[in-house]
C-alpha atoms as a PDB file:
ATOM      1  CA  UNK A   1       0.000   0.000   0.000  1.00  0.00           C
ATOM      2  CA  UNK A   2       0.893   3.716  -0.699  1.00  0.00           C
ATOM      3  CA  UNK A   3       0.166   4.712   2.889  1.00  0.00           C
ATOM      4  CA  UNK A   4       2.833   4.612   5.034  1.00  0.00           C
ATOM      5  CA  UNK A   5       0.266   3.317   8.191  1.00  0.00           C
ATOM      6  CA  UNK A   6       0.401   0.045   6.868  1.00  0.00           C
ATOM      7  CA  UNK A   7       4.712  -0.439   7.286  1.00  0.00           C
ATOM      8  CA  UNK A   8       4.580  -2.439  10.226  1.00  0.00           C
ATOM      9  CA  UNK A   9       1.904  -4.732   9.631  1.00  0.00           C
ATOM     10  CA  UNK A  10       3.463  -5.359   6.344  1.00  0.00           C
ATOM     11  CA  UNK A  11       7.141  -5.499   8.105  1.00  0.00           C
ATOM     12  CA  UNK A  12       5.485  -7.873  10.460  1.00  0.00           C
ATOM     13  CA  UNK A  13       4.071 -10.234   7.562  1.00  0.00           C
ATOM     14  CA  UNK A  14       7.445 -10.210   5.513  1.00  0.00           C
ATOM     15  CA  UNK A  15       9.517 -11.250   8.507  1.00  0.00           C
ATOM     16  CA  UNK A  16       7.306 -13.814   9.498  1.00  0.00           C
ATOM     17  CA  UNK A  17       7.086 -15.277   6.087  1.00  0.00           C
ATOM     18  CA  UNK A  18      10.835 -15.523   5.593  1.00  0.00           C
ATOM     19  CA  UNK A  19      10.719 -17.248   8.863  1.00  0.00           C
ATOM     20  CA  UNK A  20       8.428 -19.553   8.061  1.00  0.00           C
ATOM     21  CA  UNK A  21       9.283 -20.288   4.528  1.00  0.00           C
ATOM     22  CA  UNK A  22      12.771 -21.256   5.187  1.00  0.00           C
ATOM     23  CA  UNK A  23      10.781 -24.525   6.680  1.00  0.00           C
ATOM     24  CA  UNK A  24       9.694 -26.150   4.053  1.00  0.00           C
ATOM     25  CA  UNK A  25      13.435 -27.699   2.868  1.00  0.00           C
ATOM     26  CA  UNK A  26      14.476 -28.649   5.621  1.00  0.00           C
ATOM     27  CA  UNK A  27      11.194 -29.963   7.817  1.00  0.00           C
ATOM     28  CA  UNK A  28       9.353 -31.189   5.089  1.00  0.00           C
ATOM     29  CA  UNK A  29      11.240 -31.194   1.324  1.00  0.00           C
ATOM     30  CA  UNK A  30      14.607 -33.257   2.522  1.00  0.00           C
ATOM     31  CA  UNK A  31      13.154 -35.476   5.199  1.00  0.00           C
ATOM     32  CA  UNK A  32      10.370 -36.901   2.798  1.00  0.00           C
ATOM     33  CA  UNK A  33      12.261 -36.947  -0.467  1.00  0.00           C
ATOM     34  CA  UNK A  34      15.456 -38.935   1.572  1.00  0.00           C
ATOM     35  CA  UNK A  35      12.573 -41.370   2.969  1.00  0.00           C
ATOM     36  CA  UNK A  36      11.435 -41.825  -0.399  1.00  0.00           C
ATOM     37  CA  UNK A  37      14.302 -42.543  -2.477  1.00  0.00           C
ATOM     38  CA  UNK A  38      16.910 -45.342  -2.338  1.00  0.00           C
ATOM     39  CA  UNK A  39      19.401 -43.911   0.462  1.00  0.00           C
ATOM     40  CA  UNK A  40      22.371 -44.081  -2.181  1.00  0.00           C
ATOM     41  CA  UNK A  41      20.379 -41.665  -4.407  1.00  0.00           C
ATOM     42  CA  UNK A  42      19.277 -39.516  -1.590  1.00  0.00           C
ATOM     43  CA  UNK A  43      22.399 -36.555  -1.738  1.00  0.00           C
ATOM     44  CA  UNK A  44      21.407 -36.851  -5.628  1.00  0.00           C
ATOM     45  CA  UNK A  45      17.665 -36.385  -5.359  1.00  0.00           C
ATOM     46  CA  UNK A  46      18.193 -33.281  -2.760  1.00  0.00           C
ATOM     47  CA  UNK A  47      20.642 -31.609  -5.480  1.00  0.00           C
ATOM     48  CA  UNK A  48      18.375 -31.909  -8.419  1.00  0.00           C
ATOM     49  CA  UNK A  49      15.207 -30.579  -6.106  1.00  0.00           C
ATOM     50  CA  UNK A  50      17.158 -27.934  -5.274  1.00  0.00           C
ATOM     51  CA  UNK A  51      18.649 -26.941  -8.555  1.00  0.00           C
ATOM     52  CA  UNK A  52      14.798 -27.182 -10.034  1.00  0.00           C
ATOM     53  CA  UNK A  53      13.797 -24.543  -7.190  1.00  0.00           C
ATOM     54  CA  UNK A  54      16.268 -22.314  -7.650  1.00  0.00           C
ATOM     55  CA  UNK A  55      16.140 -22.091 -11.363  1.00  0.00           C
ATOM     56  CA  UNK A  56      12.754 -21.793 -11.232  1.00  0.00           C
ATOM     57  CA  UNK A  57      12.316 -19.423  -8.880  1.00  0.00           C
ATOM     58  CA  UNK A  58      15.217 -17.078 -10.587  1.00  0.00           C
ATOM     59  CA  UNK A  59      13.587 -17.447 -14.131  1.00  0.00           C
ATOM     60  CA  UNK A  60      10.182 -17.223 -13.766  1.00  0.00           C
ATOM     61  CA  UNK A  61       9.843 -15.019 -10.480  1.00  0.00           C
ATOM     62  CA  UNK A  62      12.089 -11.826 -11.986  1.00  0.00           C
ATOM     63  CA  UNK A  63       9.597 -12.526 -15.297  1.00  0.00           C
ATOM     64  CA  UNK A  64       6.290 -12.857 -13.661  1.00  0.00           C
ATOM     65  CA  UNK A  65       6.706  -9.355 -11.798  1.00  0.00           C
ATOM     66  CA  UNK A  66       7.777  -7.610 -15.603  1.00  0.00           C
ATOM     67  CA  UNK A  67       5.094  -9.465 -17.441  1.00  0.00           C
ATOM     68  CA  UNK A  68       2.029  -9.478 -14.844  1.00  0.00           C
ATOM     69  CA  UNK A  69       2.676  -5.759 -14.262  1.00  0.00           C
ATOM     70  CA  UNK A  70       2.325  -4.541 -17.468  1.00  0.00           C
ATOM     71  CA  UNK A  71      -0.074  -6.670 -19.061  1.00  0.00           C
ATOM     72  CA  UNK A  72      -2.235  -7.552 -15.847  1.00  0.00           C
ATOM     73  CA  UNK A  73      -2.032  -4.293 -13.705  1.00  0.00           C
ATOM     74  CA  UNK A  74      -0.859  -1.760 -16.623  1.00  0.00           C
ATOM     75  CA  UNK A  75       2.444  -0.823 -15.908  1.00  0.00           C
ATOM     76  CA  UNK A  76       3.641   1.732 -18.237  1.00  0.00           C
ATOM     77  CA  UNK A  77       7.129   1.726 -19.023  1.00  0.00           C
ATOM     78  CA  UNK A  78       8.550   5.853 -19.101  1.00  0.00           C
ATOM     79  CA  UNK A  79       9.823   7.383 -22.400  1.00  0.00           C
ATOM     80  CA  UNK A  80      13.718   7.234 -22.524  1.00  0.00           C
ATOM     81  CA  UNK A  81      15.495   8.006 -19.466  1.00  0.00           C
ATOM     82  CA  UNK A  82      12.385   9.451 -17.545  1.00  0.00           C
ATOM     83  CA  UNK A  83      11.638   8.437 -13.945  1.00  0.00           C
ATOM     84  CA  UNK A  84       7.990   7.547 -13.712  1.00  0.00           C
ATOM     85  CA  UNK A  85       6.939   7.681 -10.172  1.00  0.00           C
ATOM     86  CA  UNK A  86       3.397   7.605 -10.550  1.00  0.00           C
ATOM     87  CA  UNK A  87       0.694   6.315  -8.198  1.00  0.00           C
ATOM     88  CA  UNK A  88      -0.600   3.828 -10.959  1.00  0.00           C
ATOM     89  CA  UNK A  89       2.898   2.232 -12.132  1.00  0.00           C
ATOM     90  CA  UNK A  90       3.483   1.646  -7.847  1.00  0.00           C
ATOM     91  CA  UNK A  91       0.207   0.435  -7.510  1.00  0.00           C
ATOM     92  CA  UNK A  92       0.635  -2.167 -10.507  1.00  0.00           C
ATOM     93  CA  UNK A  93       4.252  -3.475  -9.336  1.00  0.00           C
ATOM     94  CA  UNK A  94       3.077  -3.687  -6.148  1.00  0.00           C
ATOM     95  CA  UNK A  95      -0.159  -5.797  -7.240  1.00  0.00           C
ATOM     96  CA  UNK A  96       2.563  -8.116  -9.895  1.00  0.00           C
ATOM     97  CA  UNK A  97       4.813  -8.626  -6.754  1.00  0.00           C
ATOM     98  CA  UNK A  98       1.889  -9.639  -4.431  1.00  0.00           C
ATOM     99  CA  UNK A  99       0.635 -12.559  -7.354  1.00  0.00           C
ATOM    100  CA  UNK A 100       3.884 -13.506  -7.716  1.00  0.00           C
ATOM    101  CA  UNK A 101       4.741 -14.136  -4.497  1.00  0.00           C
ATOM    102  CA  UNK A 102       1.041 -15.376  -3.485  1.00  0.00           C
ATOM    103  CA  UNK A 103       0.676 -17.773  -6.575  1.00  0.00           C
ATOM    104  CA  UNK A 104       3.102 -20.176  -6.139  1.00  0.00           C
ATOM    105  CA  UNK A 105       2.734 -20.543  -2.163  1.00  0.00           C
ATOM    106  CA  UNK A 106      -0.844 -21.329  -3.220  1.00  0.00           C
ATOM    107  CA  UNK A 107       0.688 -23.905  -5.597  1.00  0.00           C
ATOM    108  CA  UNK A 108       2.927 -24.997  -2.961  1.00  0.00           C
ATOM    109  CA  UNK A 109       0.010 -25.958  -0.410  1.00  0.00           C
ATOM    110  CA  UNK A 110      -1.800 -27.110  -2.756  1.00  0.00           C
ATOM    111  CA  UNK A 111       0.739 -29.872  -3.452  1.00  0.00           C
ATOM    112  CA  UNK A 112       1.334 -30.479   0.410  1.00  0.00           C
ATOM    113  CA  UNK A 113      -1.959 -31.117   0.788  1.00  0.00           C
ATOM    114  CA  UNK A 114      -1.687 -33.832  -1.490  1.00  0.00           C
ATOM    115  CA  UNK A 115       0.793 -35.380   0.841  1.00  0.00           C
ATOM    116  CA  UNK A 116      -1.293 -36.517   3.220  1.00  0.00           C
ATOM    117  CA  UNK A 117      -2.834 -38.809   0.668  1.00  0.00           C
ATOM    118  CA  UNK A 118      -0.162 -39.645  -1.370  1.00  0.00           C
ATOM    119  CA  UNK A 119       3.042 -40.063   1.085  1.00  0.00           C
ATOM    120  CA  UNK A 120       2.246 -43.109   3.049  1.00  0.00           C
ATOM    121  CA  UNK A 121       1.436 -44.939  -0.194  1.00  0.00           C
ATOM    122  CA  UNK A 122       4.669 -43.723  -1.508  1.00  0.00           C
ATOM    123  CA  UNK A 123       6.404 -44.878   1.651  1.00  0.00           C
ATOM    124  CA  UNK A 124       4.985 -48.776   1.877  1.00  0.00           C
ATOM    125  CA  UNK A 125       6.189 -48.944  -2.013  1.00  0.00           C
ATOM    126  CA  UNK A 126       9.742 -47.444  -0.593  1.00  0.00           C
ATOM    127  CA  UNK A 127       9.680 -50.051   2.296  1.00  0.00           C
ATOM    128  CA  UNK A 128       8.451 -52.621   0.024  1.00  0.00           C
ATOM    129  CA  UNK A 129      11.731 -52.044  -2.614  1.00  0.00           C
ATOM    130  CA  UNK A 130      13.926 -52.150   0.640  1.00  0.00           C
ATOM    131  CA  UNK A 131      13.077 -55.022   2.220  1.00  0.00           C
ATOM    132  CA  UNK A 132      12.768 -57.260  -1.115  1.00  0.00           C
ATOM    133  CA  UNK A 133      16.369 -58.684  -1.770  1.00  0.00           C
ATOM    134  CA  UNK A 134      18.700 -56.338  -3.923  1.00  0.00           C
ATOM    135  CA  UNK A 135      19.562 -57.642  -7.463  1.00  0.00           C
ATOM    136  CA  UNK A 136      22.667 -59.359  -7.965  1.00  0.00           C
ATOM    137  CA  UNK A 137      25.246 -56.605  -9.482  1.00  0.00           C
ATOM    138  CA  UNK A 138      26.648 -57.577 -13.129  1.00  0.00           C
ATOM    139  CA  UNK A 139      29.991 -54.918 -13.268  1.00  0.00           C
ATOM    140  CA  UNK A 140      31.518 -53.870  -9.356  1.00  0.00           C
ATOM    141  CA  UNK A 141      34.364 -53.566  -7.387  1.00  0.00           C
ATOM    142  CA  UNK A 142      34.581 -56.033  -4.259  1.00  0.00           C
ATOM    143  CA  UNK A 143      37.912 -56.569  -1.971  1.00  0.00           C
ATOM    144  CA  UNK A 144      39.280 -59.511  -2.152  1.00  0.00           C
ATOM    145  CA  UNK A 145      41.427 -61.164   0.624  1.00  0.00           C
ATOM    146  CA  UNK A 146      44.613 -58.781  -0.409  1.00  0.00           C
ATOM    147  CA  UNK A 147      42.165 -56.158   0.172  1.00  0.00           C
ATOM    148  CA  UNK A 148      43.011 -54.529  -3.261  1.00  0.00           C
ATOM    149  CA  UNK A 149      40.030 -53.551  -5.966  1.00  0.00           C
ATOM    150  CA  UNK A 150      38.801 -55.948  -8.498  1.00  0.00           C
ATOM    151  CA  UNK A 151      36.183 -56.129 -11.455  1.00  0.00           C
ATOM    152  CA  UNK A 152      33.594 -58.915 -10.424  1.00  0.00           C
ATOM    153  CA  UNK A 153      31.408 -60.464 -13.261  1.00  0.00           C
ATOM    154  CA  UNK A 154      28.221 -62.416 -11.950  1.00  0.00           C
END
């Protein structure tokens, strides 16, 4: 908002969001996704979810603000090397910023939601794979009674 009343209860709600939101990796993102994966693919599994997150969130977060403020709020970009100031062009970055920080939280819950339907299914199939016996390897190293490194064929 333009008025400057509303600082602190918006100071308030930005602080306690990046408190919050700094939650979701590590009490609910990496516990579930290391439970869920074979525990030599877990340090794999946590790198590619995080990779996905950031380069989403660095592509299409700086674009949503540019494109949402001009097309959905009309932003008007100034004339050459003008400073536009106006009421209106505040108003509509402030509205782009609000979606497009509101939109994918709403995504995000909506998809946590889902867990509580989804996960313990996910986790019997997990416990299932575990506790049925591994497949014998064709190609690996084992130590043999040297203890040096050798190519085993089954």
């Amino acid at each position: 908002p333009l008025l400057s009343s509303y600082f602190i209860q918006e100071l308030l709600l930005v602080v306690a969001l990046g408190l919050v939101a700094t939650w979701c990796v590590a009490g609910v993102n990496a516990p579930i996704l290391c439970e869920l994966v074979d525990i030599n693919s877990c340090a794999s599994v946590m790198a590619w979810e995080e990779a996905l997150q950031g380069a989403f969130a660095s592509f299409f977060g700086n674009m949503s603000v540019g494109l949402l403020g001009q097309m959905l709020f009309g932003y008007r970009l100034p004339k050459g090397n003008e400073v536009d100031i106006s009421a209106s062009n505040k108003i509509a970055l402030g509205d782009a910023l609000a979606v497009s920080c509101a939109m994918p939280w709403l995504v995000c819950f909506a998809a946590f939601s889902m867990l509580h339907r989804f996960y313990p299914q996910d986790l019997k199939r997990q416990q299932s794979l575990q506790a049925s016996p591994p497949l014998p390897a064709t190609y690996g190293v084992i130590d043999n009674a040297e203890g040096t490194a050798e190519m085993a064929q089954s």
